[in-house]
N, C-alpha and C. Protein backbone atom coordinates (compact mmCIF):
# COMPACT_ATOMS: atom_id res chain seq x y z
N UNK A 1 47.11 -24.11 -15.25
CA UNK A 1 45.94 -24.96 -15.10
C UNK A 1 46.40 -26.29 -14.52
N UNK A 2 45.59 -26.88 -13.45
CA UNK A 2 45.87 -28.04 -13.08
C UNK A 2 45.65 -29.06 -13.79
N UNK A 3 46.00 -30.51 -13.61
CA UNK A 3 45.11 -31.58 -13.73
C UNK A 3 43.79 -31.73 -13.58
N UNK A 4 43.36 -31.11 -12.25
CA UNK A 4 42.16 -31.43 -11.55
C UNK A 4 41.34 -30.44 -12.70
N UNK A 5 41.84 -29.58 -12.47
CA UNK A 5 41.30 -28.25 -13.87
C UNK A 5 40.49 -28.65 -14.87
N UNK A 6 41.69 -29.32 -15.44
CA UNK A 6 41.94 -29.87 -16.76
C UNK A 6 40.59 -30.87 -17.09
N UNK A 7 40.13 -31.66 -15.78
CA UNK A 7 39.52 -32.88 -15.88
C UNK A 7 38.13 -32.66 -16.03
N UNK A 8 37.71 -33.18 -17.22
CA UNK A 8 35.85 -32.38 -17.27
C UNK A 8 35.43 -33.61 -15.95
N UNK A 9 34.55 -32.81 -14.97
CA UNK A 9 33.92 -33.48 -14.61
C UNK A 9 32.51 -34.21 -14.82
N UNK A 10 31.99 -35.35 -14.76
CA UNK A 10 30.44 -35.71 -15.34
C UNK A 10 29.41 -35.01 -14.73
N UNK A 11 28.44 -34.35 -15.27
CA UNK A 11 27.41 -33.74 -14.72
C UNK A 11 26.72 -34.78 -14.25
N UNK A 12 25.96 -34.44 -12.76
CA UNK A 12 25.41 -35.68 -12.34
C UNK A 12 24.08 -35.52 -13.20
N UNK A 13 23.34 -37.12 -13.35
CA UNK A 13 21.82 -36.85 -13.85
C UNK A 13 21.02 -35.92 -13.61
N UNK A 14 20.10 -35.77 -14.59
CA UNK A 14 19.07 -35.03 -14.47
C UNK A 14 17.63 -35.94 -13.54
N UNK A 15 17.88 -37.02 -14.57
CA UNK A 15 16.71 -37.91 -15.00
C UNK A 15 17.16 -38.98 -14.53
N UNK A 16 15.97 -39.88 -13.40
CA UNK A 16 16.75 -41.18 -12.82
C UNK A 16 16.46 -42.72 -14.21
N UNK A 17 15.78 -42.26 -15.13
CA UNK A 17 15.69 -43.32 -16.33
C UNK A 17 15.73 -42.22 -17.81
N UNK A 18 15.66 -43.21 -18.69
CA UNK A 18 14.93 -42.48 -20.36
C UNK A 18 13.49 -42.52 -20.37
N UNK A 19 13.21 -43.02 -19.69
CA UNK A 19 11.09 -42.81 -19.43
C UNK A 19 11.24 -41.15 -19.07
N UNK A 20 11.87 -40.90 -18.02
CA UNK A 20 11.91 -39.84 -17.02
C UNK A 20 12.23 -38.81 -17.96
N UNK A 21 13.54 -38.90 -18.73
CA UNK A 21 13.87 -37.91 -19.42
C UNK A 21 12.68 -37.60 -20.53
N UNK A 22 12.57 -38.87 -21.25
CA UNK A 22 11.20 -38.26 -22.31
C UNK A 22 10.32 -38.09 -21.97
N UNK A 23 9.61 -38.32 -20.58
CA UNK A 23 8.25 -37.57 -20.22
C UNK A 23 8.91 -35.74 -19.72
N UNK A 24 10.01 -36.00 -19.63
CA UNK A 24 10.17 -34.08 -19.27
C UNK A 24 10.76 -33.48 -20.59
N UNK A 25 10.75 -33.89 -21.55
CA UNK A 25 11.13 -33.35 -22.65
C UNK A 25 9.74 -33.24 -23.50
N UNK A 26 8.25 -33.42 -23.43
CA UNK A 26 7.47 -33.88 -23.60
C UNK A 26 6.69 -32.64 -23.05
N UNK A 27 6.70 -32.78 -21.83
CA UNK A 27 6.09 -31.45 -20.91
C UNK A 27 6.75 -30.44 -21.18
N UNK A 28 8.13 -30.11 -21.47
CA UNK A 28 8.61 -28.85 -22.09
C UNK A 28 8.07 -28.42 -23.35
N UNK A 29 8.14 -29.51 -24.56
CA UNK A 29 7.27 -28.89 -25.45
C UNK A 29 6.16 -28.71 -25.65
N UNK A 30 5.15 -29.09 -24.82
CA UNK A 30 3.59 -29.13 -24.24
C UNK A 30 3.70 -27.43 -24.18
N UNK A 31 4.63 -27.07 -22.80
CA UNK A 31 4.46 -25.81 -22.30
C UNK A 31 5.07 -24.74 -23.53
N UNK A 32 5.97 -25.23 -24.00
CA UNK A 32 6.29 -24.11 -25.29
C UNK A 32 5.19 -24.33 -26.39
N UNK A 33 4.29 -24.88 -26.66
CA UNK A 33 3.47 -24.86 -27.88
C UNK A 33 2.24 -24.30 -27.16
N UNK A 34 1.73 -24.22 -25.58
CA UNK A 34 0.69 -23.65 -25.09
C UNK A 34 1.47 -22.18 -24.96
N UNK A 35 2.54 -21.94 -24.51
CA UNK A 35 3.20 -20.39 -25.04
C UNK A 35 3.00 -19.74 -25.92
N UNK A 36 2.90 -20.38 -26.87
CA UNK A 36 2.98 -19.81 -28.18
C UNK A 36 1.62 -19.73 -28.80
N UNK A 37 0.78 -20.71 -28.44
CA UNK A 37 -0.63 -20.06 -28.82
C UNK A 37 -0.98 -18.65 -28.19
N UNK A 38 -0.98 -18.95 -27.04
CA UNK A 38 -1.19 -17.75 -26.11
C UNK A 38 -0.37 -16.56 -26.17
N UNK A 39 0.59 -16.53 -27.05
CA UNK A 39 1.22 -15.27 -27.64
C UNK A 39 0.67 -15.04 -28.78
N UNK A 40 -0.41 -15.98 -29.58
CA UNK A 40 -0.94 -15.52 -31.16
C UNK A 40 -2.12 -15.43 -30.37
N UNK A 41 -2.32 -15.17 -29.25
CA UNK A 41 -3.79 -14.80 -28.60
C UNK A 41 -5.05 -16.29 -28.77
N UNK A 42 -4.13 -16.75 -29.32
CA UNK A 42 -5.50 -18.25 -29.30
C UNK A 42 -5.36 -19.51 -27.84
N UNK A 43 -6.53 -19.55 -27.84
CA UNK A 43 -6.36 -20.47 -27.04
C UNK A 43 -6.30 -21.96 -27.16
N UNK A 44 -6.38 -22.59 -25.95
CA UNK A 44 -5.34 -24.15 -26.48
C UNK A 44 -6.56 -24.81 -27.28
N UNK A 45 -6.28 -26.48 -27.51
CA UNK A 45 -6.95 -26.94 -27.83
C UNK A 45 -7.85 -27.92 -26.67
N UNK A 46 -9.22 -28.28 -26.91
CA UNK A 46 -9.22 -29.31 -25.80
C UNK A 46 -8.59 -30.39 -25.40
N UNK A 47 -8.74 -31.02 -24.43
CA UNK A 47 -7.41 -32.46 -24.32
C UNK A 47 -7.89 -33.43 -24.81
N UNK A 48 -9.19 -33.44 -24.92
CA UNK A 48 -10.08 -34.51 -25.31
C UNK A 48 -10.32 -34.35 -26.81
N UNK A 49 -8.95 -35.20 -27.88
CA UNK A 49 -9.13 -35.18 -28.87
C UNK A 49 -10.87 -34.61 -29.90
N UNK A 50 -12.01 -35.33 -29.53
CA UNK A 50 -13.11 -35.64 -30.05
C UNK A 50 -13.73 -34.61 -29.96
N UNK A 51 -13.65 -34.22 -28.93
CA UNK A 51 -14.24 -32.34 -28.42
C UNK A 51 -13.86 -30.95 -29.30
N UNK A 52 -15.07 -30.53 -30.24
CA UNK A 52 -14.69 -29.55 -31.31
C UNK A 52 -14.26 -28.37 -30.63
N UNK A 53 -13.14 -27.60 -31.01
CA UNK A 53 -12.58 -26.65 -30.75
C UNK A 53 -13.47 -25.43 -31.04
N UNK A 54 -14.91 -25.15 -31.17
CA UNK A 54 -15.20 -24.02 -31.29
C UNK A 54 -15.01 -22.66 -30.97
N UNK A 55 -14.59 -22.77 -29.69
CA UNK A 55 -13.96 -21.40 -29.09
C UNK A 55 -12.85 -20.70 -29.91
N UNK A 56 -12.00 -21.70 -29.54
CA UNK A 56 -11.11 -21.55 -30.44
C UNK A 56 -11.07 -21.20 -31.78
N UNK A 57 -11.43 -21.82 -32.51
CA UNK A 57 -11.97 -21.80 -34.11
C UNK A 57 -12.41 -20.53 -34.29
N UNK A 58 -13.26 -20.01 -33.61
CA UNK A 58 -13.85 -19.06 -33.85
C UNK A 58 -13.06 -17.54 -33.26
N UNK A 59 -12.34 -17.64 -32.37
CA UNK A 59 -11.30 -16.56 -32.07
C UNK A 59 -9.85 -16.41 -33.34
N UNK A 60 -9.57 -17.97 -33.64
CA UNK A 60 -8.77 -17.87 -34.68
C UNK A 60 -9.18 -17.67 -36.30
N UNK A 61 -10.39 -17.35 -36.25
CA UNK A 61 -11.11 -16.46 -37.45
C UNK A 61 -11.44 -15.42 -37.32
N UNK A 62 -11.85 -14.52 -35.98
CA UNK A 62 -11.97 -13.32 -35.67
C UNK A 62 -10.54 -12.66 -35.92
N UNK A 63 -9.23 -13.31 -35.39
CA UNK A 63 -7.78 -12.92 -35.41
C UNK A 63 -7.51 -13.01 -37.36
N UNK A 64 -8.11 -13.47 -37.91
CA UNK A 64 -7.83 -13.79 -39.68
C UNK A 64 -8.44 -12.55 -40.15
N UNK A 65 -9.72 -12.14 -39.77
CA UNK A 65 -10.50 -10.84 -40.18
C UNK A 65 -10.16 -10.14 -39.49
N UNK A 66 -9.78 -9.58 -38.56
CA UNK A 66 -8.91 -8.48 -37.97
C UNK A 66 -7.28 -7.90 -38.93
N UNK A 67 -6.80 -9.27 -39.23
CA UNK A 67 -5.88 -9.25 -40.18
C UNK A 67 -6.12 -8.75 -41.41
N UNK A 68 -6.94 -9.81 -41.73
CA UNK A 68 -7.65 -9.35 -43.49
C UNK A 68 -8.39 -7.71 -43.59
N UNK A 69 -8.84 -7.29 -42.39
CA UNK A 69 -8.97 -5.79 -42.13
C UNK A 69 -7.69 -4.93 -42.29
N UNK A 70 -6.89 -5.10 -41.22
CA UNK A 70 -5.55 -4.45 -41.29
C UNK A 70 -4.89 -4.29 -43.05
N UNK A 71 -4.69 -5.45 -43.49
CA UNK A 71 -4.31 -5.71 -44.73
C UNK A 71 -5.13 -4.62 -46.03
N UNK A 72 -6.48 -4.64 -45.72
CA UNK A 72 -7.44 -4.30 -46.61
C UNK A 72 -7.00 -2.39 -46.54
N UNK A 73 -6.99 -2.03 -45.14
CA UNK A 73 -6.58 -0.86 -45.13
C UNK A 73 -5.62 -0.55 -45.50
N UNK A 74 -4.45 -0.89 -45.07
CA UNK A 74 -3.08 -0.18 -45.81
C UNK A 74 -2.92 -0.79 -47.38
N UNK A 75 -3.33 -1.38 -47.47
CA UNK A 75 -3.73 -1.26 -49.00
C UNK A 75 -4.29 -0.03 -49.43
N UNK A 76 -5.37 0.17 -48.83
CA UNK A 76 -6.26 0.99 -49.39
C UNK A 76 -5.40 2.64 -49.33
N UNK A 77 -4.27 2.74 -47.93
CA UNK A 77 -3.57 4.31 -47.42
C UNK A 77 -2.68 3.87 -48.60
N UNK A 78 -1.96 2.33 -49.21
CA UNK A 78 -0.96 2.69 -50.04
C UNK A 78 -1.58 3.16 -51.11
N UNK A 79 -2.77 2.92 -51.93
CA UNK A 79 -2.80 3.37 -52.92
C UNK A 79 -3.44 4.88 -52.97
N UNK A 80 -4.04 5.70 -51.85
CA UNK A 80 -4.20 6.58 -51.93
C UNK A 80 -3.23 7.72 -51.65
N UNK A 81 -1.89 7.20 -51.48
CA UNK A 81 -0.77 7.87 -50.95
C UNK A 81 0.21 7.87 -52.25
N UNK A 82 -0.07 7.33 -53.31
CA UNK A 82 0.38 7.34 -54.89
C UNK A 82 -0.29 8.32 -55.96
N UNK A 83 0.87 8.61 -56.48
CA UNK A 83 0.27 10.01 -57.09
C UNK A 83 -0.62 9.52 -58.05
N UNK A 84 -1.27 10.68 -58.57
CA UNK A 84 -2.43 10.42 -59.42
C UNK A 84 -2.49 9.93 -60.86
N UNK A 85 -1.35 9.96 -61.03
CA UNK A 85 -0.61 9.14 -62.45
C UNK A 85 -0.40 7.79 -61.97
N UNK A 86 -0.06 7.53 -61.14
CA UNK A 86 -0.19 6.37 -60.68
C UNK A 86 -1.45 5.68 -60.28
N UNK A 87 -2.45 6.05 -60.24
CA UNK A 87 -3.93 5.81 -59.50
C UNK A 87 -4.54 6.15 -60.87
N UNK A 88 -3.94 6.70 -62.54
CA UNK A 88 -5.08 6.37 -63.60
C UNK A 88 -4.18 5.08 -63.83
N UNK A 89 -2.98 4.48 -63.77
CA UNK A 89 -2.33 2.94 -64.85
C UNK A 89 -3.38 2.20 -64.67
N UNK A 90 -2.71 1.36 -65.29
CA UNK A 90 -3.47 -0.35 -65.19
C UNK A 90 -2.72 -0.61 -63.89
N UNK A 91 -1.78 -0.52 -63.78
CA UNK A 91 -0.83 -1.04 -61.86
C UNK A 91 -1.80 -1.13 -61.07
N UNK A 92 -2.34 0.10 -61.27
CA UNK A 92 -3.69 1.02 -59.95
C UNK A 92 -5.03 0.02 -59.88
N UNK A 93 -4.92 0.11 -61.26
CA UNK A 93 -6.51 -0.69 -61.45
C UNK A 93 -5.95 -2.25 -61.13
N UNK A 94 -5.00 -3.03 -61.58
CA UNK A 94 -5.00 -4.49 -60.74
C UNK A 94 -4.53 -4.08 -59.14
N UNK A 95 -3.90 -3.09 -58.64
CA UNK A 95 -3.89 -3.14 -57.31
C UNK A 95 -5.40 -3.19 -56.31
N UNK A 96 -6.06 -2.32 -57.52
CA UNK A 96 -7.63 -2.44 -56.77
C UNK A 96 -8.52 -3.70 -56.84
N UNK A 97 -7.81 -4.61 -57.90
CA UNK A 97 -8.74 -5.25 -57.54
C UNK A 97 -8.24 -6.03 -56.49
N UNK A 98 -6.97 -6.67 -56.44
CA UNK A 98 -6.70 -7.17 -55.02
C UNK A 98 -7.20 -6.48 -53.80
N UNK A 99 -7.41 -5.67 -53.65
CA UNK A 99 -7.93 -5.03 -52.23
C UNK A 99 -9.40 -5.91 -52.34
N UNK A 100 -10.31 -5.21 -52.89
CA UNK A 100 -11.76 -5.90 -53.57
C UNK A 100 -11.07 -7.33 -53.26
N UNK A 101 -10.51 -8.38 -54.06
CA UNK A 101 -10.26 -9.52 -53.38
C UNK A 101 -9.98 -9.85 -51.71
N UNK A 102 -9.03 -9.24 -50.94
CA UNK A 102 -9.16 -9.47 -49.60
C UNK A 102 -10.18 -8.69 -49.15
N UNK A 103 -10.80 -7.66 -49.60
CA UNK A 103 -12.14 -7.33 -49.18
C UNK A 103 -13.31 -8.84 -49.24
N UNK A 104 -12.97 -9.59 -50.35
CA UNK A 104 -14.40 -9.89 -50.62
C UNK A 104 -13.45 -11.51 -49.57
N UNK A 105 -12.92 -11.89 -49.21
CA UNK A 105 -11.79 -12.80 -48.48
C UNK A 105 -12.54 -12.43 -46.98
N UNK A 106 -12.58 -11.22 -46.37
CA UNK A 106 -12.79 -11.13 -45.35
C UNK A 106 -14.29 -10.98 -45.32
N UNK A 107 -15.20 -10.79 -45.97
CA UNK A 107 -16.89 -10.74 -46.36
C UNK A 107 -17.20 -12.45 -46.04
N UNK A 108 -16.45 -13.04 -47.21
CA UNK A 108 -16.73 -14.63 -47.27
C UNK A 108 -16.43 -14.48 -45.88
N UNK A 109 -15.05 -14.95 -44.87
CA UNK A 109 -14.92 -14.88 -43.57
C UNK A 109 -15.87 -14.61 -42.50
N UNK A 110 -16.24 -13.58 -42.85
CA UNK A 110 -17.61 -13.50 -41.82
C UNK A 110 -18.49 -13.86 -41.24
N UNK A 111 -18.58 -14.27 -43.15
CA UNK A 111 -19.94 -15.05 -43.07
C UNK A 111 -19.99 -16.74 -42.85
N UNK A 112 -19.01 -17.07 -42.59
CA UNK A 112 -18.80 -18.56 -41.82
C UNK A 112 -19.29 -18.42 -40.20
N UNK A 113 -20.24 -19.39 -39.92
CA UNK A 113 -21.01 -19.53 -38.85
C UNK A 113 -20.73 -21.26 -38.09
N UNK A 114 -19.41 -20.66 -37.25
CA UNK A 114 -18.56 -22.05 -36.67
C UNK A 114 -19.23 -22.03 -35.07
């Protein structure tokens, strides 16, 4: 290995100030947090603080009861997939009522009018 090798060289700037750098560090996480809604299927928020997000709001409660559905069912395949000694305990009977609870979770849900 040489000297010259050896010698880290300085990466030239990115950024001709620290304004520069924190407005692009700023817009990177802008674009990774609009990524990431849009991978949980929601969409952004408005830019205009004051402006109610209804669209939104209301897709990210449709995505909660879609869930609270999903949930409600395999609940419902786990406990019918347990033998029948298992489906007379008490286990069975508090497992049911949690279902009945995210059942009655996604009922309330519904019925919110955003």
């Amino acid at each position: 290995m040489t000297l010259q090798e050896a010698t880290i060289m300085p990466q030239p700037k990115k950024h001709n100030s620290a304004a520069a750098r924190q407005a692009a560090y700023h817009q990177r996480r802008e674009k990774e947090r609009l990524e990431y809604l849009k991978s949980q299927g929601l969409l952004a928020l408005p830019s205009i603080p004051t402006v109610p997000g209804y669209r939104r709001w209301r897709q990210a409660l449709a995505h909660a009861g879609a869930l609270l559905e999903m949930v409600a069912s395999e609940m419902e395949q786990y406990a019918d997939d347990r033998s029948e000694k298992w489906n007379a305990s008490d286990r069975a009977g508090d497992f049911r009522q949690r279902i009945e609870q995210v059942t009655d979770v996604h009922d309330q849900l519904s019925d919110l009018d955003i």
